[in-house]
Protein backbone atom coordinates (compact mmCIF):
# COMPACT_ATOMS: atom_id res chain seq x y z
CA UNK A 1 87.80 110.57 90.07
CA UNK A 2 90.01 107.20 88.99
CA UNK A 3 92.96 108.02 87.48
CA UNK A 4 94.92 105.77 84.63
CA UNK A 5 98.38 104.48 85.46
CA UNK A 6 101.11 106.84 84.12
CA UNK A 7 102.19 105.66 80.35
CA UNK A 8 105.62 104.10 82.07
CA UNK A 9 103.93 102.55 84.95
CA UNK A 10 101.88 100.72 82.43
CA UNK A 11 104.32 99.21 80.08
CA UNK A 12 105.79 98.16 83.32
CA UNK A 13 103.02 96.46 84.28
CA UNK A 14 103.03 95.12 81.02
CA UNK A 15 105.66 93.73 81.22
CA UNK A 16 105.20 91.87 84.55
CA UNK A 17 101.97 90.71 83.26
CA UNK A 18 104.03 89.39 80.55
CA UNK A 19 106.61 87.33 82.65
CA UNK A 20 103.76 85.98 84.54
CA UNK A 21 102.54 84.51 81.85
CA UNK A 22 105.34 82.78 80.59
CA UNK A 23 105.83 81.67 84.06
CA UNK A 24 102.56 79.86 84.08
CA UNK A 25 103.66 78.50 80.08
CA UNK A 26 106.63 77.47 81.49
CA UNK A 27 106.05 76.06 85.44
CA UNK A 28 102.12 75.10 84.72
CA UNK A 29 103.00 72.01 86.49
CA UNK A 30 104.60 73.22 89.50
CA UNK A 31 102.15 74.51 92.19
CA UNK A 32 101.44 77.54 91.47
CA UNK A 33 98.84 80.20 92.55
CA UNK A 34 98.45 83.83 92.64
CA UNK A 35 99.80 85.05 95.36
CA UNK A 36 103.11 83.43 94.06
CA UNK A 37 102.84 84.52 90.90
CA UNK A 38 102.08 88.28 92.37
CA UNK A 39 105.60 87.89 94.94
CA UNK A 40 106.95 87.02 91.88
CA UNK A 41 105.89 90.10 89.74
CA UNK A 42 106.50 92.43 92.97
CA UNK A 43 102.73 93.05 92.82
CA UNK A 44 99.94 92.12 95.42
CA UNK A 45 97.66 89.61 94.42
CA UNK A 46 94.34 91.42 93.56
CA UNK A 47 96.62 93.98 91.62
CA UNK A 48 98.13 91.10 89.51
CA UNK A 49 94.28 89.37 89.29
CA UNK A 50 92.92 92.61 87.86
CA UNK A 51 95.69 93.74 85.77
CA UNK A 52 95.88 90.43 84.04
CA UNK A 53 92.26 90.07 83.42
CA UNK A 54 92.22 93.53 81.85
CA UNK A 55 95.55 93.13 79.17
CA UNK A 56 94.35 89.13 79.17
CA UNK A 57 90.58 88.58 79.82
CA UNK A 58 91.03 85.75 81.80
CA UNK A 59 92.34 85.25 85.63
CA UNK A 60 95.99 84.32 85.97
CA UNK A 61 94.12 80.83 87.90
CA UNK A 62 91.78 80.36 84.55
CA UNK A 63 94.93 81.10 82.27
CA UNK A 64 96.68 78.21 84.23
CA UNK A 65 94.21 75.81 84.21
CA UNK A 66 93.64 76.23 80.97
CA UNK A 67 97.39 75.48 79.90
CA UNK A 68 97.29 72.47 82.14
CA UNK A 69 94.19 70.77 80.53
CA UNK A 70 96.15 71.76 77.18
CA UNK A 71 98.62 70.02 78.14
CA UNK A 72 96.51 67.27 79.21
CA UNK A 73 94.89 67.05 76.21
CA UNK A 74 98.39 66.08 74.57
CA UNK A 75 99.06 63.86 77.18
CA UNK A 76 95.93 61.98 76.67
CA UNK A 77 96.21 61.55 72.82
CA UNK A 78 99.58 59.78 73.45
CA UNK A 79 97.24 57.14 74.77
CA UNK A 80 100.10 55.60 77.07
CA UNK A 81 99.19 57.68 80.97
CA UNK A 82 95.66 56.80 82.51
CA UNK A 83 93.60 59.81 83.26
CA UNK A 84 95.19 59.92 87.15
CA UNK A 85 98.43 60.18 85.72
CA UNK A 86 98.06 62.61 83.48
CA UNK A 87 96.08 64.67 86.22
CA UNK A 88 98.80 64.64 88.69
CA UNK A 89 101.50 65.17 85.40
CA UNK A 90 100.19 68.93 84.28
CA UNK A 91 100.59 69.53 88.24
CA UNK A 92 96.53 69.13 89.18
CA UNK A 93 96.59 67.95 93.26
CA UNK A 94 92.94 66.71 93.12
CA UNK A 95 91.79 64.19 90.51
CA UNK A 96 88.22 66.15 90.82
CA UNK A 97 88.51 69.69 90.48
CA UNK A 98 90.55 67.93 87.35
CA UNK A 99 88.15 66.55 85.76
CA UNK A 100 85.57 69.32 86.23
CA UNK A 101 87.97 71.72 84.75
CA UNK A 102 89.01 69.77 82.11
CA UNK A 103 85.12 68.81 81.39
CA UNK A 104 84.37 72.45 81.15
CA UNK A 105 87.14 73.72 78.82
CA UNK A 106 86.55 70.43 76.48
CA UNK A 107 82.93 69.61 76.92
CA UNK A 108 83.57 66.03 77.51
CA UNK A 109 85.45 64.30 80.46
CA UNK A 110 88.91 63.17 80.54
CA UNK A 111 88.27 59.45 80.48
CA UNK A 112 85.64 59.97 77.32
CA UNK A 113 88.40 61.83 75.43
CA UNK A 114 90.78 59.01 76.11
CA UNK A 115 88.78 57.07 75.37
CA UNK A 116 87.88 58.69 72.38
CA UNK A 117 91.58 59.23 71.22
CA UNK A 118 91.79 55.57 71.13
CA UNK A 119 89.06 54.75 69.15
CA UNK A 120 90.13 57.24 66.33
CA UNK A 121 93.21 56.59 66.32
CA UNK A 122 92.86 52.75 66.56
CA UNK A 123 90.40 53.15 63.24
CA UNK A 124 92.31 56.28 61.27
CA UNK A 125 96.44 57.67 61.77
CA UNK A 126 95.39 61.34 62.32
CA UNK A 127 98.43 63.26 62.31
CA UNK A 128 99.13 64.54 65.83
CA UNK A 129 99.40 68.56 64.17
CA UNK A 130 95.61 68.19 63.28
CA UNK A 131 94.68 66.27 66.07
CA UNK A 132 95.97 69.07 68.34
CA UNK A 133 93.95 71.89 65.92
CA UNK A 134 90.80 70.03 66.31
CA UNK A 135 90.83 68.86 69.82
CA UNK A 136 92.58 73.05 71.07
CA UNK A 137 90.04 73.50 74.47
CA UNK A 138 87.73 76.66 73.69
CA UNK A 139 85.52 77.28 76.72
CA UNK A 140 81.62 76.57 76.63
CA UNK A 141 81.13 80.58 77.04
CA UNK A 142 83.80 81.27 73.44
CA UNK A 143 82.38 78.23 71.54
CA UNK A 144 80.91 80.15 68.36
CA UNK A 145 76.53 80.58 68.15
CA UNK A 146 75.89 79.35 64.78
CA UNK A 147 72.35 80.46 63.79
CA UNK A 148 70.14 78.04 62.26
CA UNK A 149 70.20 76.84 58.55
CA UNK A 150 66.69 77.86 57.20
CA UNK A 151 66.09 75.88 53.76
């Protein structure tokens, strides 16, 4: 028999699960990992893991990375930081779990969207609102299955 966590233990949790998050919107580029994160919420670690995939459907690690290559993203559009710097800027210690994140999230690698970002914006002035609309990381697994146009 499982039971469910008492109506006020819940919203407490909630709420934890809530300051964890900001946290990670707030310190993504500060070292962060779980068990941190979990000292920080006064819960253990695979509490906080499961918790937060349940009320977020993503680990607090995946939820992370994918603010850093967010933020990445912005970085790179600015055109101005190599791919390195802009790696070690949203608080990534190695250059290739980086890069394989951030070609997973985007579907391209970092140095093809700078490069990429360049070009566009060296032949068209797209306003940096829609830029950031149209390049916003969805992972290969949410990307939407069109069906086929049948004429």
């Amino acid at each position: 028999m499982t039971s469910k966590p008492a109506p006020p233990q819940y919203l407490r949790d909630l709420a934890r699960l809530r300051r964890v998050r900001d946290r990670i919107d707030r310190e993504y580029e500060q070292p962060l990992d779980v068990e941190a994160l979990a000292r920080g919420a006064n819960m253990s670690a695979g509490h906080l893991s499961r918790q937060f995939r349940r009320a977020y459907g993503e680990s607090p690690y995946s939820y992370l990375m994918t603010r850093r290559i967010e933020r990445a993203m912005a970085l790179l559009r600015r055109g101005d930081l190599s791919v390195t710097d802009v790696c070690f800027a949203v608080g990534c210690a190695s250059l290739g779990t980086f890069s394989t994140r951030f070609t997973e999230l985007v579907g391209i690698s970092p140095s093809a969207y700078l490069r990429r970002e360049r070009e566009a914006r060296a032949i068209e002035g797209i306003p940096s609102c829609v830029a950031k609309q149209v390049t916003k990381p969805i992972r290969n697994r949410e990307a939407p299955i069109t069906e086929p146009e049948l004429d």
